[in-house]
Protein backbone atom coordinates (compact mmCIF):
# COMPACT_ATOMS: atom_id res chain seq x y z
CA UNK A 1 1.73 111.71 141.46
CA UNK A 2 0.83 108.08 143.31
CA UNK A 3 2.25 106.40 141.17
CA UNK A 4 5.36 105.46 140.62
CA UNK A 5 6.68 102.64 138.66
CA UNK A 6 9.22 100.73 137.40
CA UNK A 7 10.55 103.52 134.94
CA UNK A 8 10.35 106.06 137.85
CA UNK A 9 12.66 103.66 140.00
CA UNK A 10 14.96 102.61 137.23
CA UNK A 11 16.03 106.67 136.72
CA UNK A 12 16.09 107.20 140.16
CA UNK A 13 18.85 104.78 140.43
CA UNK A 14 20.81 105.77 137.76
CA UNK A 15 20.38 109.11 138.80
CA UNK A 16 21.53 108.19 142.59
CA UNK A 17 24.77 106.16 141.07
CA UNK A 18 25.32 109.57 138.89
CA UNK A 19 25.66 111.37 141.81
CA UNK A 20 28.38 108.98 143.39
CA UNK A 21 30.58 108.92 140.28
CA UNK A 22 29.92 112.84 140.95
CA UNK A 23 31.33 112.54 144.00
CA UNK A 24 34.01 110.00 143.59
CA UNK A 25 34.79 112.08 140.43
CA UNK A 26 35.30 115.21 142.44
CA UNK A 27 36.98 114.14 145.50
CA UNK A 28 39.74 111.42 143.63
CA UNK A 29 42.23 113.34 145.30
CA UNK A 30 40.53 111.80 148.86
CA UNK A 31 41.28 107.87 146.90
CA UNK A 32 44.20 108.47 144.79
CA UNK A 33 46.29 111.46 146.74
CA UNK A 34 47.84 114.03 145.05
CA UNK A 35 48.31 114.64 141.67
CA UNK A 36 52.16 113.69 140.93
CA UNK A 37 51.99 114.40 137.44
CA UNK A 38 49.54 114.87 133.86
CA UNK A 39 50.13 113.17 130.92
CA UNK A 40 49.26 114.69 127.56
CA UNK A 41 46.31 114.74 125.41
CA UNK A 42 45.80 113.12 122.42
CA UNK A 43 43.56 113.62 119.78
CA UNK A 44 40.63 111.17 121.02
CA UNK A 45 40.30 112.61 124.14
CA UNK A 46 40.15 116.29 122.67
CA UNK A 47 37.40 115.08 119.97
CA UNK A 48 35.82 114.07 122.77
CA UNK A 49 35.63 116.38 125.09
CA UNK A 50 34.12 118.75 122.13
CA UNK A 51 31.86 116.03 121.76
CA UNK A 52 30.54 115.89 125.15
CA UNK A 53 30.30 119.24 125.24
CA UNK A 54 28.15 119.84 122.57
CA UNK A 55 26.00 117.10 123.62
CA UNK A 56 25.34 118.94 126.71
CA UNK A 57 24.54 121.53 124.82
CA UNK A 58 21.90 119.97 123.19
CA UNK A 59 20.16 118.38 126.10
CA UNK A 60 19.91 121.75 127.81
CA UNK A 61 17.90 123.04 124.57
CA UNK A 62 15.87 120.15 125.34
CA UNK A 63 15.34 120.63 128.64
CA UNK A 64 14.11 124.06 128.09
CA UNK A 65 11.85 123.14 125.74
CA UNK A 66 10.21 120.15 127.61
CA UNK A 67 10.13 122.54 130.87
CA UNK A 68 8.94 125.62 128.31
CA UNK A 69 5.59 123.04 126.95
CA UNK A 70 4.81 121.79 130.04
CA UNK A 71 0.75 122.32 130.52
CA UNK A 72 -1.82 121.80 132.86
CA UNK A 73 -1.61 118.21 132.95
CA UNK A 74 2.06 117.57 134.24
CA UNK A 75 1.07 115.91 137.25
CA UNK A 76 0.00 112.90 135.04
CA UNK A 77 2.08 113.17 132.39
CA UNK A 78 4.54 116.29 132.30
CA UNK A 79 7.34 115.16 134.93
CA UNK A 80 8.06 112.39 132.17
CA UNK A 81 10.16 114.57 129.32
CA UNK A 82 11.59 115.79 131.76
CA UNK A 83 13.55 113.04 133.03
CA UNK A 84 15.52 112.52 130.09
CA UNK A 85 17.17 115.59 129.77
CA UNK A 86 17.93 115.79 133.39
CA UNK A 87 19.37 111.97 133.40
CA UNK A 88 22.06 113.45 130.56
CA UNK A 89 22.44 116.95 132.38
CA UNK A 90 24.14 114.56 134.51
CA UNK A 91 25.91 112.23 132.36
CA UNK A 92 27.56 114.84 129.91
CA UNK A 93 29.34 116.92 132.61
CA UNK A 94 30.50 114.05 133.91
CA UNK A 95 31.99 112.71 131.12
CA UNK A 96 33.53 116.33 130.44
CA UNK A 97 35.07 116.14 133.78
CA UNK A 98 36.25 113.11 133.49
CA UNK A 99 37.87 114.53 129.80
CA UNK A 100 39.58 117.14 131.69
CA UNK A 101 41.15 114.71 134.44
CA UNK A 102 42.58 112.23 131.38
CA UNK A 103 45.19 110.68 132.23
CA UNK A 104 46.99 111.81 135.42
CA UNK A 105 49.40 109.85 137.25
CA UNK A 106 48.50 110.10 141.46
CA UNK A 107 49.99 108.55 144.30
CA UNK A 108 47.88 105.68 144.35
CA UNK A 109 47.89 104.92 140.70
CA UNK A 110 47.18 106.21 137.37
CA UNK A 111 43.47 107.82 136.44
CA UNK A 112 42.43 106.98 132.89
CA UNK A 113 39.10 108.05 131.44
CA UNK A 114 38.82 103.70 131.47
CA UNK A 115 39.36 103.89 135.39
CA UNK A 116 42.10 103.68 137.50
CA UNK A 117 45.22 101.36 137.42
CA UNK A 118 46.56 100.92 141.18
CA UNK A 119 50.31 100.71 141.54
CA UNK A 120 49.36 97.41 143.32
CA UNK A 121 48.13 96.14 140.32
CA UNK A 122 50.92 96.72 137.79
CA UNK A 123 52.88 93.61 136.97
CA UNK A 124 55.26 94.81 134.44
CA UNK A 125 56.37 97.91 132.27
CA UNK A 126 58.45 98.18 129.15
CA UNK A 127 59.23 101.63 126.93
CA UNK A 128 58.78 101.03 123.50
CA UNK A 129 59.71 103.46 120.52
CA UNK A 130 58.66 107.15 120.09
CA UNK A 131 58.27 107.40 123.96
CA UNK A 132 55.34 105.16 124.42
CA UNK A 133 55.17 103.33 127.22
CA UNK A 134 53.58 99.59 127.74
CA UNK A 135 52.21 98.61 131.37
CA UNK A 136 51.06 95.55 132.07
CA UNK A 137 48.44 95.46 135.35
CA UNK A 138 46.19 92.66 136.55
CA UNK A 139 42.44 93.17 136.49
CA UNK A 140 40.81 94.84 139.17
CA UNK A 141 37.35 93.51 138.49
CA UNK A 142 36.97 90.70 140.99
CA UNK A 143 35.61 88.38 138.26
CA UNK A 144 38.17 88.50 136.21
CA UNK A 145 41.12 88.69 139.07
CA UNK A 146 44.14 86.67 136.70
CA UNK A 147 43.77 88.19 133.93
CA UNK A 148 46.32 90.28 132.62
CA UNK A 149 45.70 93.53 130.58
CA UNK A 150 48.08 95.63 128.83
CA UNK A 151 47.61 99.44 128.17
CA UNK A 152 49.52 102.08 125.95
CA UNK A 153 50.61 105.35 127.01
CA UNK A 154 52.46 107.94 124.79
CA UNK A 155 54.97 110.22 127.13
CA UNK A 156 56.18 113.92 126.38
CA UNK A 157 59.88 113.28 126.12
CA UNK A 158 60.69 115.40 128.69
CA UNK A 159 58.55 113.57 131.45
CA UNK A 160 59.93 110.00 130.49
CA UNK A 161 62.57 110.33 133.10
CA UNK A 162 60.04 111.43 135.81
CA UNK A 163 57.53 108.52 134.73
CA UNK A 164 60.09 106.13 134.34
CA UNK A 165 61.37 107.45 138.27
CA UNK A 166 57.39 107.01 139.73
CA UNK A 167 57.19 103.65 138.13
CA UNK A 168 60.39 102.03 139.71
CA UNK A 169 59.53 103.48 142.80
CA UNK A 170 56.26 102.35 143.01
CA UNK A 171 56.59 98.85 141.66
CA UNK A 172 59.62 98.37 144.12
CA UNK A 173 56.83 99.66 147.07
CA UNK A 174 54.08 97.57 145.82
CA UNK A 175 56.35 94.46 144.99
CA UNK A 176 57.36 93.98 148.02
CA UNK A 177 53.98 93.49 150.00
């Protein structure tokens, strides 16, 4: 076990940034306060959840059977297929997490399974038909700074009035500054 190169060091590091979405996943209520309110599911993000979680499913049966073959020789060899099983025992759960936190609007901003849009960073929002609603928010990726993206949300009907209340509120806090 000497050696350790440059495939060693390259799932180390995803496993170590793994572990901070872990965290930052767990503990968004530290970044974006308290949940205000949760926005329904659509179809996508159900499919996908399933998805995910059958995936996981699937790498556990293959970490068993890499960890259930392993032989005399793992110090060599061995430690290898088991990496990528492990790598997606942490990907898939977080992904499923992330599945089960869709969409919820926070004091700070509203999570998406995309990331998070920071009242801050709203410019605009209009309601369009069948109680969708269009906000318009300003990148957050320092690169691309100016540019202007535009997202679509679909709203129960009976939490338009709240939404429509955290928005005004909000932009009137963060338009100000």
């Amino acid at each position: 076990m000497g050696h350790i190169g440059i495939f060693e060091l390259i799932v180390l590091s995803c496993i170590a940034a793994m572990l901070y979405m872990w965290y930052r996943e767990l503990n968004r209520r530290k970044y974006l306060g308290e949940l205000i309110l949760r926005l329904p599911r659509d179809f996508a993000n159900k499919a996908s959840l399933i998805i995910w979680c059958i995936m996981l499913c699937v790498w556990v049966i293959f970490l068993i059977e890499a960890a259930s073959s392993l032989n005399y020789d793992f110090v060599r060899f061995g430690y290898r297929r088991l990496i990528a099983p492990l790598l997606w025992m942490f990907i898939c759960p977080l992904h499923i997490i992330r599945n089960i936190n869709y969409k919820e609007i926070r004091q700070q901003g509203i999570k998406l399974p995309e990331g998070t849009i920071y009242w801050k960073e709203v410019v605009d929002y209009t309601w369009l038909k069948d109680n969708t609603l269009n906000i318009s928010y300003l990148n957050s990726i320092p690169l691309f700074k100016k540019s202007k993206r535009t997202i679509q949300l679909k709203i129960d009907s009976e939490q338009q009035a709240r939404v429509d209340e955290l928005l005004k509120i909000n932009a009137i806090i963060f338009k100000g500054n």
